[in-house]
N, C-alpha and C. Protein backbone atom coordinates (compact mmCIF):
# COMPACT_ATOMS: atom_id res chain seq x y z
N UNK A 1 6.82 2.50 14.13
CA UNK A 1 6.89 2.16 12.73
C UNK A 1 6.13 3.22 11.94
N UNK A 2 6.91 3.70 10.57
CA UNK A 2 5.87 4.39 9.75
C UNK A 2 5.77 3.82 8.28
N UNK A 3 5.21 4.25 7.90
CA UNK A 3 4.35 3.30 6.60
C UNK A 3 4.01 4.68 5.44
N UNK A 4 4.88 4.61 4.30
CA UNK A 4 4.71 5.69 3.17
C UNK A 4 4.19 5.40 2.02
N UNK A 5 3.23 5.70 1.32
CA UNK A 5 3.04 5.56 0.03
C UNK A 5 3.47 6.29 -0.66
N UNK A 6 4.67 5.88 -1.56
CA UNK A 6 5.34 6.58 -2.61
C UNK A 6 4.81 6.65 -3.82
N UNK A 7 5.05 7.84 -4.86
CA UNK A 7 5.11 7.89 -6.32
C UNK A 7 5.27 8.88 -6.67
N UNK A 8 5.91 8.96 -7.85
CA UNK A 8 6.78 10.13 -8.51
C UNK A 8 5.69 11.49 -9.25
N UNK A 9 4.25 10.93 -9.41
CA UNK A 9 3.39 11.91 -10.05
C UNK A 9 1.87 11.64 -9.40
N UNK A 10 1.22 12.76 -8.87
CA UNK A 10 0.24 12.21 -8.77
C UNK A 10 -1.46 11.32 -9.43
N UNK A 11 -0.58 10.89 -10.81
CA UNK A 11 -1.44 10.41 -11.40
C UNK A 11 -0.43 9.19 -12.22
N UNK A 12 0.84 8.77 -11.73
CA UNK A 12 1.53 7.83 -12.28
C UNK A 12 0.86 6.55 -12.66
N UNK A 13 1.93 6.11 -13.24
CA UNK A 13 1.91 4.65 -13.34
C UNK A 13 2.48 3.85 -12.74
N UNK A 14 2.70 4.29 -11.63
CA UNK A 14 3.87 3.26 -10.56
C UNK A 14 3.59 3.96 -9.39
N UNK A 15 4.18 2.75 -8.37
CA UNK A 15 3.62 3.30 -6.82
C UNK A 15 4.27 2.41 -5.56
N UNK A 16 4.80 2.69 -4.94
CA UNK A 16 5.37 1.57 -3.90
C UNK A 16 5.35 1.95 -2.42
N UNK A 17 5.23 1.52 -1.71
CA UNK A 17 5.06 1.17 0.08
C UNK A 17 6.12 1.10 0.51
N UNK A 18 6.74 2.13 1.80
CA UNK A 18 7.95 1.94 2.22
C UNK A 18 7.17 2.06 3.76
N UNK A 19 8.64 1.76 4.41
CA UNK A 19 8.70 1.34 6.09
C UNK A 19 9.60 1.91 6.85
N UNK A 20 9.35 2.31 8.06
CA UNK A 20 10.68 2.79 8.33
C UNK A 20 10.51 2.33 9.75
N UNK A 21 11.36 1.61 10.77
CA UNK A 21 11.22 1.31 11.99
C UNK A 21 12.25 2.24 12.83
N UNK A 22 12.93 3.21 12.35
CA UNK A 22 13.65 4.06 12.89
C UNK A 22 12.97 5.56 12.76
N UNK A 23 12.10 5.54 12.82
CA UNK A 23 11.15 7.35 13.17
C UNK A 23 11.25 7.93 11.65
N UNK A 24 11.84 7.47 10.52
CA UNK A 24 11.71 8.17 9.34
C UNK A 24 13.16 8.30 9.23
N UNK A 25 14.09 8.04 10.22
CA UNK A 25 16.02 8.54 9.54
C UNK A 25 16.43 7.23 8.10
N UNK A 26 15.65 6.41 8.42
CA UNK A 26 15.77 5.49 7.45
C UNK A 26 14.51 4.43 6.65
N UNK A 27 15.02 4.48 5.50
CA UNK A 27 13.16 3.88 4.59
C UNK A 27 13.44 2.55 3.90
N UNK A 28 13.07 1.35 3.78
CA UNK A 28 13.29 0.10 3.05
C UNK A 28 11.77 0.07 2.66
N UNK A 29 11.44 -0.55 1.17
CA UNK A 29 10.46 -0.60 0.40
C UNK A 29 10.22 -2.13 1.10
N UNK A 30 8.74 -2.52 1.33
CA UNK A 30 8.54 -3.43 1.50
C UNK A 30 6.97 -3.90 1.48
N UNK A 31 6.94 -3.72 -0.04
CA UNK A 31 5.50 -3.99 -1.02
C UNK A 31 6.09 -5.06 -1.98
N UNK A 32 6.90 -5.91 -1.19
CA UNK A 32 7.44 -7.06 -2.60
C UNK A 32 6.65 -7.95 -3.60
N UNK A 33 6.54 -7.56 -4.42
CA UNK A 33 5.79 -8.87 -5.55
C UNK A 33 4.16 -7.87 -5.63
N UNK A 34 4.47 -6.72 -5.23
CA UNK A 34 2.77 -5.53 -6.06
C UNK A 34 3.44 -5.07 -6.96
N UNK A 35 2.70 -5.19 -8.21
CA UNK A 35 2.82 -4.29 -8.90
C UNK A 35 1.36 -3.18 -9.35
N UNK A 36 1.80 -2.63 -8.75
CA UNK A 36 0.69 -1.43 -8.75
C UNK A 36 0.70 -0.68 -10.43
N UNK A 37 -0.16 -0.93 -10.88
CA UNK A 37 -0.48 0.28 -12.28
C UNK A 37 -0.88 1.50 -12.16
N UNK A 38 -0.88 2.09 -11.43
CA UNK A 38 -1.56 3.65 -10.47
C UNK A 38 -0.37 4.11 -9.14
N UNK A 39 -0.93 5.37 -9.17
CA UNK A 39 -0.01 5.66 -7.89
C UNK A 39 -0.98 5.18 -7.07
N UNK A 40 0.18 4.92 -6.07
CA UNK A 40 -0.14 3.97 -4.41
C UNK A 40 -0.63 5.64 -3.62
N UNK A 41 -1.97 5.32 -3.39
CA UNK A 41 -2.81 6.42 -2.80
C UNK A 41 -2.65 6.42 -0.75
N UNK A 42 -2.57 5.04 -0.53
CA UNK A 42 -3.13 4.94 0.50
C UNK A 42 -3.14 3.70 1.08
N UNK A 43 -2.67 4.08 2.77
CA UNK A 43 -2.09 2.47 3.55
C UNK A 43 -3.12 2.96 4.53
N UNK A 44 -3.79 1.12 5.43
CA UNK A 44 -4.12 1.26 6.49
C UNK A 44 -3.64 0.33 7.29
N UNK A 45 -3.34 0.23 8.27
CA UNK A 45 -2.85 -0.87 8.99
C UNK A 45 -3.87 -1.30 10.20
N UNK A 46 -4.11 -2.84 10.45
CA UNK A 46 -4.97 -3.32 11.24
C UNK A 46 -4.66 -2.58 12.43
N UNK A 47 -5.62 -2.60 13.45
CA UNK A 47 -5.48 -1.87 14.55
C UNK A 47 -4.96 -2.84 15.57
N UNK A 48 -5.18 -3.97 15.71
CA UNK A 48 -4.76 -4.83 16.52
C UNK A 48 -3.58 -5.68 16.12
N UNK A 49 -2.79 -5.37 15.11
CA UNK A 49 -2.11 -6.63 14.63
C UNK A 49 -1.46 -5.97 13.63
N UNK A 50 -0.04 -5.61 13.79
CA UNK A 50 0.96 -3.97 13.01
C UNK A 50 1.69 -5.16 11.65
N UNK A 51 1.12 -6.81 11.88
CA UNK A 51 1.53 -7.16 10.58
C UNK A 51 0.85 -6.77 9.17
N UNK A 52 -0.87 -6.50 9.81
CA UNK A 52 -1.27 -6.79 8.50
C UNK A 52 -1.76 -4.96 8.31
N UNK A 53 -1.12 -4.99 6.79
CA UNK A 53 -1.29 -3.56 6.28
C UNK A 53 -1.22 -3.50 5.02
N UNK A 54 -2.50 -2.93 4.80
CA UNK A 54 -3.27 -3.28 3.49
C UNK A 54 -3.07 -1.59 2.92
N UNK A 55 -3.56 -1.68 0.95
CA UNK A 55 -2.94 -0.78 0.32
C UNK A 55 -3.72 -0.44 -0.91
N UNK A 56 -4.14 1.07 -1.46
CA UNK A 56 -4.62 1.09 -2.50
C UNK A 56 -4.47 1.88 -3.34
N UNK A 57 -4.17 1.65 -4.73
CA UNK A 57 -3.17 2.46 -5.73
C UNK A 57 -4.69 3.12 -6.40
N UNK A 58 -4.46 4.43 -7.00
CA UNK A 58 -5.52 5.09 -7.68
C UNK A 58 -6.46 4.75 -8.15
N UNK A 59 -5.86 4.19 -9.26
CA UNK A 59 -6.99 3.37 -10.17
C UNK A 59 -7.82 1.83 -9.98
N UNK A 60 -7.92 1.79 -8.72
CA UNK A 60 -8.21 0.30 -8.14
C UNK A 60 -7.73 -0.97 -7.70
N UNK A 61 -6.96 -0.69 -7.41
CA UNK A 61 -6.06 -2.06 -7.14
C UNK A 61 -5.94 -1.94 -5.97
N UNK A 62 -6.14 -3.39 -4.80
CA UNK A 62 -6.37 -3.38 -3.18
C UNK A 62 -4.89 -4.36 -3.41
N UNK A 63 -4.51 -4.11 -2.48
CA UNK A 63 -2.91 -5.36 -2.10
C UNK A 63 -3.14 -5.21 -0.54
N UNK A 64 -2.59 -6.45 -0.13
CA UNK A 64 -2.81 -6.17 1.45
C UNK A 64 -1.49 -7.49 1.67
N UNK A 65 -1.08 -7.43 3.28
CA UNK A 65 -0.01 -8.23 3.82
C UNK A 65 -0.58 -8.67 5.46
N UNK A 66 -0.53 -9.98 5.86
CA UNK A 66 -0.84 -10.55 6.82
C UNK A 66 0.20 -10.64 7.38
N UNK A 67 1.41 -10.69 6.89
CA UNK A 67 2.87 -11.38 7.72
C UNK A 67 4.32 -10.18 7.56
N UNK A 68 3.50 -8.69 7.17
CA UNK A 68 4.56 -7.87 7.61
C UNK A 68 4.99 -7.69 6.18
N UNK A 69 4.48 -8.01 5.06
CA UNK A 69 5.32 -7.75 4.05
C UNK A 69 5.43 -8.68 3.33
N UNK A 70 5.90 -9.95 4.22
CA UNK A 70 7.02 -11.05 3.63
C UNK A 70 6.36 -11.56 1.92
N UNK A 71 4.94 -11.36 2.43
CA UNK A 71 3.82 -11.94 0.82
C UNK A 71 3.02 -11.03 0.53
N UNK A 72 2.24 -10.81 -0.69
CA UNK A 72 1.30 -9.43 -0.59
C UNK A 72 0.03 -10.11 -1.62
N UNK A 73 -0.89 -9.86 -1.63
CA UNK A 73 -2.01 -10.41 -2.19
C UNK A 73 -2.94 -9.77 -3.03
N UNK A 74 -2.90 -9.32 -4.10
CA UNK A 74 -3.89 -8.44 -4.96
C UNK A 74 -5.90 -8.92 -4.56
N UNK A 75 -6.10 -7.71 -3.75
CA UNK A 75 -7.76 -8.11 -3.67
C UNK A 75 -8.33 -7.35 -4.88
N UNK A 76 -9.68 -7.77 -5.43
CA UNK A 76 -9.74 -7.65 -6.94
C UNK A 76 -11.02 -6.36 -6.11
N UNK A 77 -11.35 -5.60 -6.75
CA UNK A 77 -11.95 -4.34 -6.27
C UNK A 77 -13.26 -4.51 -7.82
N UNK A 78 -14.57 -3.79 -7.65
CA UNK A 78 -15.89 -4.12 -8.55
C UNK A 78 -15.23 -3.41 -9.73
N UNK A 79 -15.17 -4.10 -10.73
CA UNK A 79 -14.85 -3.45 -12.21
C UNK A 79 -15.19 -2.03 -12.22
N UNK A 80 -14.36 -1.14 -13.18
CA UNK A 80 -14.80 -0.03 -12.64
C UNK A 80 -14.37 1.13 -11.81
N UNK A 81 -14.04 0.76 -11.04
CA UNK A 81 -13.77 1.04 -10.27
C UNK A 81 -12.72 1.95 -10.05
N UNK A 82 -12.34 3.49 -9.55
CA UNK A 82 -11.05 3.78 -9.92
C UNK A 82 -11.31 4.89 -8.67
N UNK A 83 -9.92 6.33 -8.87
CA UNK A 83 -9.90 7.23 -8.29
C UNK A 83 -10.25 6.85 -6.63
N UNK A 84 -9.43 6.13 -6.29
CA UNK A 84 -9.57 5.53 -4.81
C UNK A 84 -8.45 6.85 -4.44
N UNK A 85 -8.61 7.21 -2.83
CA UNK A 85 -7.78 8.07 -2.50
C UNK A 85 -7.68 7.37 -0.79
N UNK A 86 -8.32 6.62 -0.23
CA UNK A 86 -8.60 6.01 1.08
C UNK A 86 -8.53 4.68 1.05
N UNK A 87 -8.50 4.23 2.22
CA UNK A 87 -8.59 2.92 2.27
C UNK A 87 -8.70 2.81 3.92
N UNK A 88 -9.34 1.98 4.55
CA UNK A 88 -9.40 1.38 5.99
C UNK A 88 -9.33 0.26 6.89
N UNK A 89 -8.66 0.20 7.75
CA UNK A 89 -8.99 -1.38 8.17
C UNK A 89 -9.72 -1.47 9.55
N UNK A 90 -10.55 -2.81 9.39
CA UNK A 90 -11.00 -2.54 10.72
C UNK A 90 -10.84 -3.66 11.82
């Protein structure tokens, strides 16, 4: 499986998570129900467990997925907060 963070500028206003379970010949978006205000900087995926893979757009915004996608969850990051370029899971 590979896991892309897309966006059209590197300082956009939009940003989305794609997937590909075929080596990259083919990509389906599957960040349903984020809406990211920043470009999407950066995916990590749990090391033990390829459902949950969490996500963070420039200007602060954490989204993460326990079940592969199917739901996605905005984690609220310290006011402030911006110019994220990483993210990790452990």
């Amino acid at each position: 499986m590979l896991i892309a963070c897309l966006s059209v500028a590197a300082q956009g206003e939009t940003g989305s998570l794609c997937r590909s379970n075929d080596l990259g010949r083919s990509w389906k978006r599957f960040d349903h129900d984020v809406r990211p205000r920043s470009t999407m900087m950066a995916v990590a995926l749990h090391p033990k467990n390829p459902d949950e893979v969490y996500c963070v757009a420039r200007d602060g915004q954490a989204f993460g997925t326990q079940d592969g996608g199917k739901s996605w969850r905005e984690y609220p990051l310290p006011e402030g907060c911006q110019d994220f370029y990483t993210i990790a899971c452990a």
